[in-house]
Every structure is written in structure tokens, then in C-alpha cells.
C-alpha atoms as a PDB file:
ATOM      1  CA  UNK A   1     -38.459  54.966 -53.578  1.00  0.00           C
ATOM      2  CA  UNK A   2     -39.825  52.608 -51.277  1.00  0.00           C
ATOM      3  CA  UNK A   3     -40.848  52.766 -47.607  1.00  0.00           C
ATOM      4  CA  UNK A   4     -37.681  51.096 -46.457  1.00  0.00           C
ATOM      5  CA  UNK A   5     -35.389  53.325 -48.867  1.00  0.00           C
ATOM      6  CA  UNK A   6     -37.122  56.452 -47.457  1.00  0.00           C
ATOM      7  CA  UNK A   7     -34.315  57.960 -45.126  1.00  0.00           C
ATOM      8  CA  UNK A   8     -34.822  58.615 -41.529  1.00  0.00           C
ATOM      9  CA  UNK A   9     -36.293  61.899 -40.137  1.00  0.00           C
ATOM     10  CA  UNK A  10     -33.960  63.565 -37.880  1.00  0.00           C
ATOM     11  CA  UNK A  11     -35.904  65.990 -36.438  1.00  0.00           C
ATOM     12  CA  UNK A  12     -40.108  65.944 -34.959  1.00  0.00           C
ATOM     13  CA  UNK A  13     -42.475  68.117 -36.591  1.00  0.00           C
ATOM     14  CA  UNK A  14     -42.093  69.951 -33.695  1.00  0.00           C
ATOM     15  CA  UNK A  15     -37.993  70.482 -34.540  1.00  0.00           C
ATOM     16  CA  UNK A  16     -37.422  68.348 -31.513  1.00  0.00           C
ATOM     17  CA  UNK A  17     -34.302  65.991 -32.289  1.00  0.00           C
ATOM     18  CA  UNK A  18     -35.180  62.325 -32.800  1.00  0.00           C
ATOM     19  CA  UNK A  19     -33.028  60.254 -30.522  1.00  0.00           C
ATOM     20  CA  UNK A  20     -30.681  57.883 -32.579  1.00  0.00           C
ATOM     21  CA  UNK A  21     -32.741  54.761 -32.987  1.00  0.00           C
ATOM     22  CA  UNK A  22     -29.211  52.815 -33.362  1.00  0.00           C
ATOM     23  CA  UNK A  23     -25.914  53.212 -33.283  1.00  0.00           C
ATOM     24  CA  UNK A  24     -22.394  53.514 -30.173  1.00  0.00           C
ATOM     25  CA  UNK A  25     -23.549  54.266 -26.597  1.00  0.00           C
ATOM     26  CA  UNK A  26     -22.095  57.501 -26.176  1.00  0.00           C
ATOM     27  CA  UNK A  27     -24.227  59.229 -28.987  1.00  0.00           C
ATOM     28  CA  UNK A  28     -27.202  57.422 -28.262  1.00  0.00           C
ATOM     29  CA  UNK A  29     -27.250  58.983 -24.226  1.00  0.00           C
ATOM     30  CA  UNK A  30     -26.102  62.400 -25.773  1.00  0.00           C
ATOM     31  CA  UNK A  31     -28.800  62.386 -28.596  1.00  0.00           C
ATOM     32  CA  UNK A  32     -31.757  60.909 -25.352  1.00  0.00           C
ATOM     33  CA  UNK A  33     -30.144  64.210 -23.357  1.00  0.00           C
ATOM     34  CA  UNK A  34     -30.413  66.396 -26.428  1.00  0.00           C
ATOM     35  CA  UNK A  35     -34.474  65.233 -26.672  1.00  0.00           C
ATOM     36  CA  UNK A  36     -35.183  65.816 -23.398  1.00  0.00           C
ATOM     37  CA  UNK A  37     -33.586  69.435 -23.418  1.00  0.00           C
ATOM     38  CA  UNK A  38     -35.428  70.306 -26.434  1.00  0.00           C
ATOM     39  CA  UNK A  39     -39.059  68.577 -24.576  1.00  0.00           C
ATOM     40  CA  UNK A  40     -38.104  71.155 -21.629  1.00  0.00           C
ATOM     41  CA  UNK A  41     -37.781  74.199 -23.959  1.00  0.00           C
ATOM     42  CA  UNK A  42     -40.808  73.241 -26.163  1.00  0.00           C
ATOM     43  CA  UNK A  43     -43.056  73.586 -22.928  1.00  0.00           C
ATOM     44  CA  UNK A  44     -42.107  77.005 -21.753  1.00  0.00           C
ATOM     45  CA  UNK A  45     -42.273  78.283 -26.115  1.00  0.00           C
ATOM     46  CA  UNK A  46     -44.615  80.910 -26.632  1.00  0.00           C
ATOM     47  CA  UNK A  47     -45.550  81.536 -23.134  1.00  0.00           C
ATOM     48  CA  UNK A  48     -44.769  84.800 -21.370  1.00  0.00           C
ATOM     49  CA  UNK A  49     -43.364  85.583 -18.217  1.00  0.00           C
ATOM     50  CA  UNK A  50     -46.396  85.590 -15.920  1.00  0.00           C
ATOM     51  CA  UNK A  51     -47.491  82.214 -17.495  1.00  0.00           C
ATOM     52  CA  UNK A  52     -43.782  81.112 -16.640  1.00  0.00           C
ATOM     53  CA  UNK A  53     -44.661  81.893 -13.017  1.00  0.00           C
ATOM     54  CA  UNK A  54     -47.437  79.812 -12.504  1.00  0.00           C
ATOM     55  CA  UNK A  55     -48.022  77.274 -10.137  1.00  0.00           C
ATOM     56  CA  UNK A  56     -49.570  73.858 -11.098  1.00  0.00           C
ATOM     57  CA  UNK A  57     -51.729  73.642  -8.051  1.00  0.00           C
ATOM     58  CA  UNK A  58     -51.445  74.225  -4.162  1.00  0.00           C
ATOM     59  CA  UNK A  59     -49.871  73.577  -2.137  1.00  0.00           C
ATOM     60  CA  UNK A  60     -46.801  73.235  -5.015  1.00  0.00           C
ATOM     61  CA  UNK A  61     -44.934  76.409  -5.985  1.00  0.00           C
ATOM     62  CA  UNK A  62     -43.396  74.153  -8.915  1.00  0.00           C
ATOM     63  CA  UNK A  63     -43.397  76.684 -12.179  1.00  0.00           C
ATOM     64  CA  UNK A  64     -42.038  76.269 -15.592  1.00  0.00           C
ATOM     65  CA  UNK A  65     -39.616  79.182 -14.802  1.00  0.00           C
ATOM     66  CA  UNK A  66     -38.563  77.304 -11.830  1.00  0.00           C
ATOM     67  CA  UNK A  67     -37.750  74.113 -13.366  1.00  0.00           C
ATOM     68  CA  UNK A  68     -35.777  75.795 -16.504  1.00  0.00           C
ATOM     69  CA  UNK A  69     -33.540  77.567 -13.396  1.00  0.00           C
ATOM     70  CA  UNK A  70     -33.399  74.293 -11.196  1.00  0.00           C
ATOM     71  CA  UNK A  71     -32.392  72.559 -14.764  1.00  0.00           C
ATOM     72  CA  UNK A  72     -29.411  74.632 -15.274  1.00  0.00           C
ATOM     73  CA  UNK A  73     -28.437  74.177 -11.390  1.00  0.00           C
ATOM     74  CA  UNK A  74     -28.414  70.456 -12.275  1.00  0.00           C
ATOM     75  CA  UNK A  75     -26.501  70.711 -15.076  1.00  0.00           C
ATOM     76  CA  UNK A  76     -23.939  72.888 -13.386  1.00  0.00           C
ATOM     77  CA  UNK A  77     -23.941  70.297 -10.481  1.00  0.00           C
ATOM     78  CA  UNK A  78     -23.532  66.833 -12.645  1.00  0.00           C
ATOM     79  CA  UNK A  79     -21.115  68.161 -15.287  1.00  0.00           C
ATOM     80  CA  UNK A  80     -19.346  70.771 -13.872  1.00  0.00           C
ATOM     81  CA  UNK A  81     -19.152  69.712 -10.297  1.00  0.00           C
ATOM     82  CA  UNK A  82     -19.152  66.273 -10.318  1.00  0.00           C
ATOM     83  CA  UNK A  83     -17.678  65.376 -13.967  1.00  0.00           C
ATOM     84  CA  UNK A  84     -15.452  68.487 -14.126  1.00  0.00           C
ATOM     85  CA  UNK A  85     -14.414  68.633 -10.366  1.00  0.00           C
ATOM     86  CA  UNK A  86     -14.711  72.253 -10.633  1.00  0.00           C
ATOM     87  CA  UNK A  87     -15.603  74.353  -8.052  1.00  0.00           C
ATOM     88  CA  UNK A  88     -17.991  76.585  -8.703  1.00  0.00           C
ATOM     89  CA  UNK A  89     -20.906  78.222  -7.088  1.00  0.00           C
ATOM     90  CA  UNK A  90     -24.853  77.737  -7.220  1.00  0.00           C
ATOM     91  CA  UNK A  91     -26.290  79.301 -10.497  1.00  0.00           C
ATOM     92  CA  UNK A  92     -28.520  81.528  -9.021  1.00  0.00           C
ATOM     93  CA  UNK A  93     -26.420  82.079  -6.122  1.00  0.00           C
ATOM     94  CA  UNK A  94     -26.263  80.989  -2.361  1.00  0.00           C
ATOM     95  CA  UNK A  95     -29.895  80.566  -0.463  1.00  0.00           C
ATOM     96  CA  UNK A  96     -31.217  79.002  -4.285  1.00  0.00           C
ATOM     97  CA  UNK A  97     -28.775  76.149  -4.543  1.00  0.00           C
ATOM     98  CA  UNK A  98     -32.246  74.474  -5.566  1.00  0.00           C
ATOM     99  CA  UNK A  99     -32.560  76.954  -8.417  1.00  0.00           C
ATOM    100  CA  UNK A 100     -36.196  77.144  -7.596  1.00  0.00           C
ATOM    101  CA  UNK A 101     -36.586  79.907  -6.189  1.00  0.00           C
ATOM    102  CA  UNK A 102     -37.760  82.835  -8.590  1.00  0.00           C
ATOM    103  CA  UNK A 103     -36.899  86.723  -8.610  1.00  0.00           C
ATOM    104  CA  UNK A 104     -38.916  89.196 -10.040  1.00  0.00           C
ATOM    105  CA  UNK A 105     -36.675  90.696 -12.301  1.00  0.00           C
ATOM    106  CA  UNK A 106     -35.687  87.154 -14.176  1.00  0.00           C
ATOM    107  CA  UNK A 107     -37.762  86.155 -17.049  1.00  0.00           C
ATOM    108  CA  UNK A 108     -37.946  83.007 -18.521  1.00  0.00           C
ATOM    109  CA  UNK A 109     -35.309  84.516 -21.746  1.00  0.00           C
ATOM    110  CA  UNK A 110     -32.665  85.070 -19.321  1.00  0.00           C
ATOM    111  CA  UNK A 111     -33.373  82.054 -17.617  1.00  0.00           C
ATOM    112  CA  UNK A 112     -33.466  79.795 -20.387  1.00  0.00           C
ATOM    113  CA  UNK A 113     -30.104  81.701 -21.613  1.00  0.00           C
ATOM    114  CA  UNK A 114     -28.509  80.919 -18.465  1.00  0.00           C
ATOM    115  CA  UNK A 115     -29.780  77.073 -18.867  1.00  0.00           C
ATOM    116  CA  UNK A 116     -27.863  77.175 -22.005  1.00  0.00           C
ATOM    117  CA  UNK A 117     -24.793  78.208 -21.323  1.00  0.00           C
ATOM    118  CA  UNK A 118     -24.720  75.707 -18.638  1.00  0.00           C
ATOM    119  CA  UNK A 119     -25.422  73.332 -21.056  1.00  0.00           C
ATOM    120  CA  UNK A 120     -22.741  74.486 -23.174  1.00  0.00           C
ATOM    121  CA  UNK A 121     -20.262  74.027 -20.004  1.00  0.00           C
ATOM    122  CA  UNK A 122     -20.854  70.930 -19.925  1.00  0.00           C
ATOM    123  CA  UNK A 123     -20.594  69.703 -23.028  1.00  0.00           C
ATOM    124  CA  UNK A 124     -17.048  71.148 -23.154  1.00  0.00           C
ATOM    125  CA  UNK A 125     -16.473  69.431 -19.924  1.00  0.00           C
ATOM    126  CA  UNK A 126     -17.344  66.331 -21.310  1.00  0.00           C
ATOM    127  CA  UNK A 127     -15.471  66.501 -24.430  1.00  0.00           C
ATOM    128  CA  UNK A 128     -12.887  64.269 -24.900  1.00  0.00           C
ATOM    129  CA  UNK A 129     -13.545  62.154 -21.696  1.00  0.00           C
ATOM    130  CA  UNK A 130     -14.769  58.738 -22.040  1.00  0.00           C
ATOM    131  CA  UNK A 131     -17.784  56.661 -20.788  1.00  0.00           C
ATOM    132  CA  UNK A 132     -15.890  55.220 -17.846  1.00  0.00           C
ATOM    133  CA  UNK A 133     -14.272  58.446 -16.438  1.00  0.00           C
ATOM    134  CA  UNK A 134     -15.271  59.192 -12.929  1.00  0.00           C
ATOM    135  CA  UNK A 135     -15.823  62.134 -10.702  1.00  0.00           C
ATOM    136  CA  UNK A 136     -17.240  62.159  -7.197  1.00  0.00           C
ATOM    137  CA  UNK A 137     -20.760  63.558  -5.984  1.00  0.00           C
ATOM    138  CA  UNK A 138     -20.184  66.607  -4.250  1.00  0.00           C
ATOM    139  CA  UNK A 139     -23.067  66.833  -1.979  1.00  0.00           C
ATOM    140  CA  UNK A 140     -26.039  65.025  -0.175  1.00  0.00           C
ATOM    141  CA  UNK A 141     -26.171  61.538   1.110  1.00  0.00           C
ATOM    142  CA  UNK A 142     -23.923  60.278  -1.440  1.00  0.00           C
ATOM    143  CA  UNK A 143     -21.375  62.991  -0.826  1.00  0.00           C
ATOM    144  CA  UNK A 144     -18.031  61.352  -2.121  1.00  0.00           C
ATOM    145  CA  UNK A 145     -19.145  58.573  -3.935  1.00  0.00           C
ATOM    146  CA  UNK A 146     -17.880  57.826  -6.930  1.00  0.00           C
ATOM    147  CA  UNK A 147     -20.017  58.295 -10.754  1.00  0.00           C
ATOM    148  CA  UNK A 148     -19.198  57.477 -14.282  1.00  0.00           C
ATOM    149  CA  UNK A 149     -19.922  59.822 -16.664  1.00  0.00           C
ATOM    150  CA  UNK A 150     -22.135  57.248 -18.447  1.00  0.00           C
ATOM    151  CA  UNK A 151     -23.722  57.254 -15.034  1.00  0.00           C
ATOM    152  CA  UNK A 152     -24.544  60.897 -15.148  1.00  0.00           C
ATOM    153  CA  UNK A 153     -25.638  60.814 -18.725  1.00  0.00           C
ATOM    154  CA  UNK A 154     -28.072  58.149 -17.699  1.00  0.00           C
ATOM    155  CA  UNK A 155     -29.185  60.051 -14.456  1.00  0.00           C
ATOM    156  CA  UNK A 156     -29.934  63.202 -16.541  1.00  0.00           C
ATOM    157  CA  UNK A 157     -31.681  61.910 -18.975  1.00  0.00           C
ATOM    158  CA  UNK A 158     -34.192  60.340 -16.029  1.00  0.00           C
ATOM    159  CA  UNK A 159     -33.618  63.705 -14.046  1.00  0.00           C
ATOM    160  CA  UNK A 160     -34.981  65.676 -17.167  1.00  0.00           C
ATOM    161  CA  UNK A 161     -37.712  62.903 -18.323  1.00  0.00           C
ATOM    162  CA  UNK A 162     -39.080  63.195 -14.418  1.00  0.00           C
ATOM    163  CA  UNK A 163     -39.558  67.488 -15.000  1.00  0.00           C
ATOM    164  CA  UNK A 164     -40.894  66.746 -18.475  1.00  0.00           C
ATOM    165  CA  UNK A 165     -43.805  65.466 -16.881  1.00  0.00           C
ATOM    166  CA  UNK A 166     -44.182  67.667 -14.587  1.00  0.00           C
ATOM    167  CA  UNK A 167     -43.864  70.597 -17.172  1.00  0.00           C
ATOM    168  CA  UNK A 168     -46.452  68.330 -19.213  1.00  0.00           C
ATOM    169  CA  UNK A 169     -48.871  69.378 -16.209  1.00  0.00           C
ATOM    170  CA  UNK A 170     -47.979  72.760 -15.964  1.00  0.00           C
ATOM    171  CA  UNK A 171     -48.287  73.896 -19.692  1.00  0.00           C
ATOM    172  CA  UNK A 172     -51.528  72.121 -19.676  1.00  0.00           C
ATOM    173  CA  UNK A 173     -52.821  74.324 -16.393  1.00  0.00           C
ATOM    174  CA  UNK A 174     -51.369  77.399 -18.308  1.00  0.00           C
ATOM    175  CA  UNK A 175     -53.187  77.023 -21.324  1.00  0.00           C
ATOM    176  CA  UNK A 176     -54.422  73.490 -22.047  1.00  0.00           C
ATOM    177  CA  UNK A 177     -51.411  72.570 -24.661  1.00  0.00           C
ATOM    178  CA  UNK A 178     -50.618  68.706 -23.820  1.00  0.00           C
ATOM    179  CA  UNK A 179     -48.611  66.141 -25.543  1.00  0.00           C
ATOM    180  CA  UNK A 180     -44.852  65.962 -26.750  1.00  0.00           C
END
């Protein structure tokens, strides 16, 4: 077998998914969005809860735990509310429509169990629309305006490659891991 005949790895050594390198649109957002997920849960893997909880520096609060709960606010928001038109409430509830803010009794298993499920929300609420089908931003400045859902796919793969880095800096403050 030769180099070129050798087929192509699907997954990092890391069991991250390799985005598709070619191929229809549609997959190729959903396979970027499925990498960037899987970046987001390999930073918080094999810490605990108190290393979930830590700042990067002052005068942030920003913690791993944090951005897994804000993550599953923002999907909730941009599928669900936007895509979906649904109306539904903040994830972690009214006074946290950030997700940010933590409690003491949430760990970062129930958190990133929450952040899956809203994943899996969306992807249902996605199925079977296309590329072009619009919904309307529900809140902010750009309250009413009207999105493509190849507009949020592109918007969440930039909204979860923007945390990346910053949970790049955190896990390295927590325990020097960088990379991926």
C-alpha cells in the first residue's frame, strides 16, 4: 500500500473527530462543530471538580466549569431559540442566562451532561431543515433579525473556537497540559 492508498484517519490520537477535509457544506460545518465540542470536552478530561472551578487569573472569574455551562446556554439559545423558535427558558435558570455563574452543588459531570443533552436538542432541531432556513435572534442588539442556519453553524463553530482558547489557558493554569 502506498502513502496515497493509505485511507484517511477519522479520528486524532486524542479520539477527537477529524473535520471532513472535503466533501457538501452541510457535513463539513457539522463535522468543524463536532471538533470543536470534542476540543471543549478534552480540556475539562481528567480534571476534578475543584480544578473545574478555577479561575485563569484576576480579575477573571472565567472557569472551565463555567464555560462547559455557558456552552450549553449557547447551544440552547442558537438552536433551540433561534433555529427552533422554541420558547424555552435559560439552562441554568433565570439570574444565569449567561450560564456562568457556578453553584456549589454542580460538578463538572452534571454539567457536561446537561451540555449534552443540549447538544442533542439541537441536533434534532436541526434535522431535516436545510442550510437556508431561517429563524430570528431572540435577544440583544440584534433582537429580531433574521439568521440562516448555515449562519448559526458558522457562528458556533467561531463561538466555540473563541472558548477553546480560552480553555487552552485555563487547563494550562490548572496543571500545565497545553496543546490540542
Amino acid at each position: 500500500m502506498t502513502t496515497a492508498d493509505a485511507p484517511t484517519p477519522t479520528n486524532l490520537p486524542d479520539g477527537r473527530p477529524i473535520p471532513l477535509l472535503t466533501g457538501d457544506e452541510r457535513p463539513m460545518l457539522e463535522s468543524w462543530l463536532a471538533f470543536h465540542r470534542a476540543t471543549l470536552e478534552l480540556k475539562c478530561a481528567g480534571l476534578d471538580d475543584a480544578q473545574v472551578r478555577l479561575p485563569s487569573a484576576e480579575p477573571s472569574g472565567l472557569t472551565l466549569l463555567g464555560l462547559v455551562q455557558h456552552l450549553a446556554e449557547v447551544e440552547r439559545n442558537w438552536f433551540q431559540r433561534v433555529v427552533g423558535g422554541h420558547d424555552v427558558p435559560p439552562v441554568y435558570g433565570a439570574g444565569n442566562e449567561s450560564g456562568y455563574v457556578l453553584d456549589g452543588a454542580r460538578g463538572i459531570d452534571q454539567a457536561l451532561g446537561v451540555w449534552r443533552r443540549e447538544i442533542a436538542r439541537g441536533r434534532e432541531v436541526c434535522a431535516g431543515r436545510s442550510l437556508e432556513s431561517a429563524g430570528l435572534i431572540t435577544d440583544g442588539p440584534m433582537t429580531g433579525v433574521e439568521v440562516s442556519l448555515r449562519w448559526v453553524l458558522i457562528h458556533m463553530i467561531e463561538e466555540y473556537a473563541r472558548h477553546n482558547g480560552h480553555a487552552d489557558i485555563l487547563r494550562e493554569r490548572i496543571d500545565g497540559v497545553t496543546g490540542a
